[in-house]
Protein backbone atom coordinates (compact mmCIF):
# COMPACT_ATOMS: atom_id res chain seq x y z
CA UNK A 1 0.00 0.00 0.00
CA UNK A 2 1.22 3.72 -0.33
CA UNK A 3 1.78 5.67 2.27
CA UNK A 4 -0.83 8.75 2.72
CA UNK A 5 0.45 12.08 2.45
CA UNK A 6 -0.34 14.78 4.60
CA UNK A 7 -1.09 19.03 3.59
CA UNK A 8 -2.14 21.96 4.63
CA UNK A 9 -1.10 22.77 8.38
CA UNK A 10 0.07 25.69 9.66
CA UNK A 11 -0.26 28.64 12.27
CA UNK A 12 -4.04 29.79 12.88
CA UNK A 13 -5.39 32.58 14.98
CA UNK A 14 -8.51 31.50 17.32
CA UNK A 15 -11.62 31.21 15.39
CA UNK A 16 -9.63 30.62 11.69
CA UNK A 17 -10.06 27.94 9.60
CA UNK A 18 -7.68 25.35 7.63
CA UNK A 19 -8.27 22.86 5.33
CA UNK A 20 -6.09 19.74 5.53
CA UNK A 21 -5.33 17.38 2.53
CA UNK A 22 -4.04 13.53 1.97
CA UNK A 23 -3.28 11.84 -0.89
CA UNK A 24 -2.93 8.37 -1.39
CA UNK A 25 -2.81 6.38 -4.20
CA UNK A 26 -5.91 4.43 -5.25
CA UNK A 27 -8.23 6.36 -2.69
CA UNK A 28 -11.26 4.44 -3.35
CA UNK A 29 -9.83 0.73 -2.28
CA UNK A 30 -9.24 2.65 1.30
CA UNK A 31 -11.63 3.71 4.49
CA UNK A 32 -9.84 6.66 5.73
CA UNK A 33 -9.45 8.25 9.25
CA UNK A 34 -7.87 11.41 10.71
CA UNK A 35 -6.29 11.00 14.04
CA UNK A 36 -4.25 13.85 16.45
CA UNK A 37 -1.31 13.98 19.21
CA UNK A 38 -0.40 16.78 20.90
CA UNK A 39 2.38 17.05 23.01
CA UNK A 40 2.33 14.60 25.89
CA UNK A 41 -1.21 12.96 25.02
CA UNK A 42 -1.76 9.96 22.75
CA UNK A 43 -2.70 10.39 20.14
CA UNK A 44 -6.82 10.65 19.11
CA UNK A 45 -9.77 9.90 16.93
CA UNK A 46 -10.82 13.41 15.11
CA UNK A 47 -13.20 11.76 12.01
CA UNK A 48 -13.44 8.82 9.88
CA UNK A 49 -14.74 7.95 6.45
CA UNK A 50 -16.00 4.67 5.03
CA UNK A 51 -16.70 5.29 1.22
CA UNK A 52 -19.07 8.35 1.31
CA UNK A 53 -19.78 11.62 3.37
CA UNK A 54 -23.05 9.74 4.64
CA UNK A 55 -20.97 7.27 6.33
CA UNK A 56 -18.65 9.28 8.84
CA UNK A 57 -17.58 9.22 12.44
CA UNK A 58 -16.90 12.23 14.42
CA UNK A 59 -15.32 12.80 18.17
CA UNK A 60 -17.58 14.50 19.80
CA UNK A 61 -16.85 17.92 20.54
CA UNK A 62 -15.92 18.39 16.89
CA UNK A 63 -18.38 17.26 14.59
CA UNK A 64 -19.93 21.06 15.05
CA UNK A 65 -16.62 22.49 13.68
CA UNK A 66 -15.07 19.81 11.58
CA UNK A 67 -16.24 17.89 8.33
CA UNK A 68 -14.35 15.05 6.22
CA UNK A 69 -14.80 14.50 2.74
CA UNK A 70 -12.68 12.42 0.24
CA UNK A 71 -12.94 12.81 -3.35
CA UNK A 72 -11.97 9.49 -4.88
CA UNK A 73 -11.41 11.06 -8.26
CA UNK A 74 -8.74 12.91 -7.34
CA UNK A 75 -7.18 10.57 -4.46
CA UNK A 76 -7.59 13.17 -1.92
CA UNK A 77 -9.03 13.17 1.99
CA UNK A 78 -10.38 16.14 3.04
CA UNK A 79 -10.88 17.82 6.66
CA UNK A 80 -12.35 21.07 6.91
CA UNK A 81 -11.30 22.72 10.56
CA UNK A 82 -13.51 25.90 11.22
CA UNK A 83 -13.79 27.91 14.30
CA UNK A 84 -10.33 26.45 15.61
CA UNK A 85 -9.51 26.77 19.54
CA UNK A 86 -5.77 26.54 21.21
CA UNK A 87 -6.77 22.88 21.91
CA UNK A 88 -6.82 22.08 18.56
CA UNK A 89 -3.27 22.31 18.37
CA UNK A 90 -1.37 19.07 17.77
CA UNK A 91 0.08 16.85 14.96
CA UNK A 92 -2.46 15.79 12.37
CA UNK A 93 -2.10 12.04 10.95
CA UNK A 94 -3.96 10.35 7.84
CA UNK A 95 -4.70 6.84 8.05
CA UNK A 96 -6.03 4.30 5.60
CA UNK A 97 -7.06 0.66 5.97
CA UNK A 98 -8.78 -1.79 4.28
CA UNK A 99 -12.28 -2.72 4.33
CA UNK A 100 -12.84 -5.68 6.79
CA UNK A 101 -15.93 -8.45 6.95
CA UNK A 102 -16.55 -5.92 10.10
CA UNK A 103 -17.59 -3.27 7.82
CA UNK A 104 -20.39 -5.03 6.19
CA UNK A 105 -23.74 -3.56 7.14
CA UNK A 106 -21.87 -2.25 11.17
CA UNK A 107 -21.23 1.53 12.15
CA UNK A 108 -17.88 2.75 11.10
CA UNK A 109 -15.44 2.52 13.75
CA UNK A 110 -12.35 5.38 14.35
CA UNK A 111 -9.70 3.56 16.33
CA UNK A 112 -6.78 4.19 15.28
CA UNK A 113 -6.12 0.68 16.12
CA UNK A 114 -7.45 -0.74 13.27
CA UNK A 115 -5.44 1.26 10.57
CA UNK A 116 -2.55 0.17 8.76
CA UNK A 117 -0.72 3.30 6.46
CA UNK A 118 0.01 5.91 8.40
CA UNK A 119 1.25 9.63 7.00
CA UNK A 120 3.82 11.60 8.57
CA UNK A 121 1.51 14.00 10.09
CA UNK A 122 1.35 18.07 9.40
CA UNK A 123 1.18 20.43 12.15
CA UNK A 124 -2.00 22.41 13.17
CA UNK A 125 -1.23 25.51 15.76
CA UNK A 126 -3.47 27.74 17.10
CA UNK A 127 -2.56 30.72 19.00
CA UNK A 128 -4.96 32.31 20.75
């Protein structure tokens, strides 16, 4: 499998927005997740996506602020961070697996246990 490939982090005032981007090479064989660490925590479930923005998993004191989307056709995850907070601040990972017999007709899970490619992460940082 390739490895995913993380964009788009940077340094964001309170209350700004960023868009982050992975690419991976044939997208559509993968169920994708986005995962966080910040310094001296492990590292998090933000939002998962099976193969369609109906079929998504959120933490929950982020699906008000943050939404996923992939777009197959151009091998690219989406997340869209709005309203951002100083606790938002960490390392941002993509991760891909592998559908599993699991994922026949059950709710999509988001531990990060149960992906396999891993990006190198981009940094989100928000000052307040």
């Amino acid at each position: 499998a390739q490895q995913p490939v993380e964009s788009g982090g940077g340094l964001v005032q309170a209350g700004g927005s960023l868009t982050l981007a992975c690419t991976i090479s044939d997208l559509q064989d993968y169920i994708m997740g986005w995962f966080r660490q910040a310094p001296g925590k492990e590292r998090e479930a933000v939002s998962c996506i099976r193969w369609s923005e109906t079929d998504t998993y959120y933490a929950d004191s982020l699906q008000d602020r943050f939404n996923v989307s992939r777009d197959d056709a151009k091998n690219t995850l989406y997340l869209q961070m709005n309203d951002l907070k100083p606790e938002d601040t960490a390392m941002y990972y993509c991760a891909a697996r592998y559908a599993s017999e699991y994922d026949r007709g059950n709710p999509l899970l988001c531990e990060r246990e149960r992906y396999d490619f891993w990006g190198q992460g981009t940094q989100v940082s928000v000052s307040s």
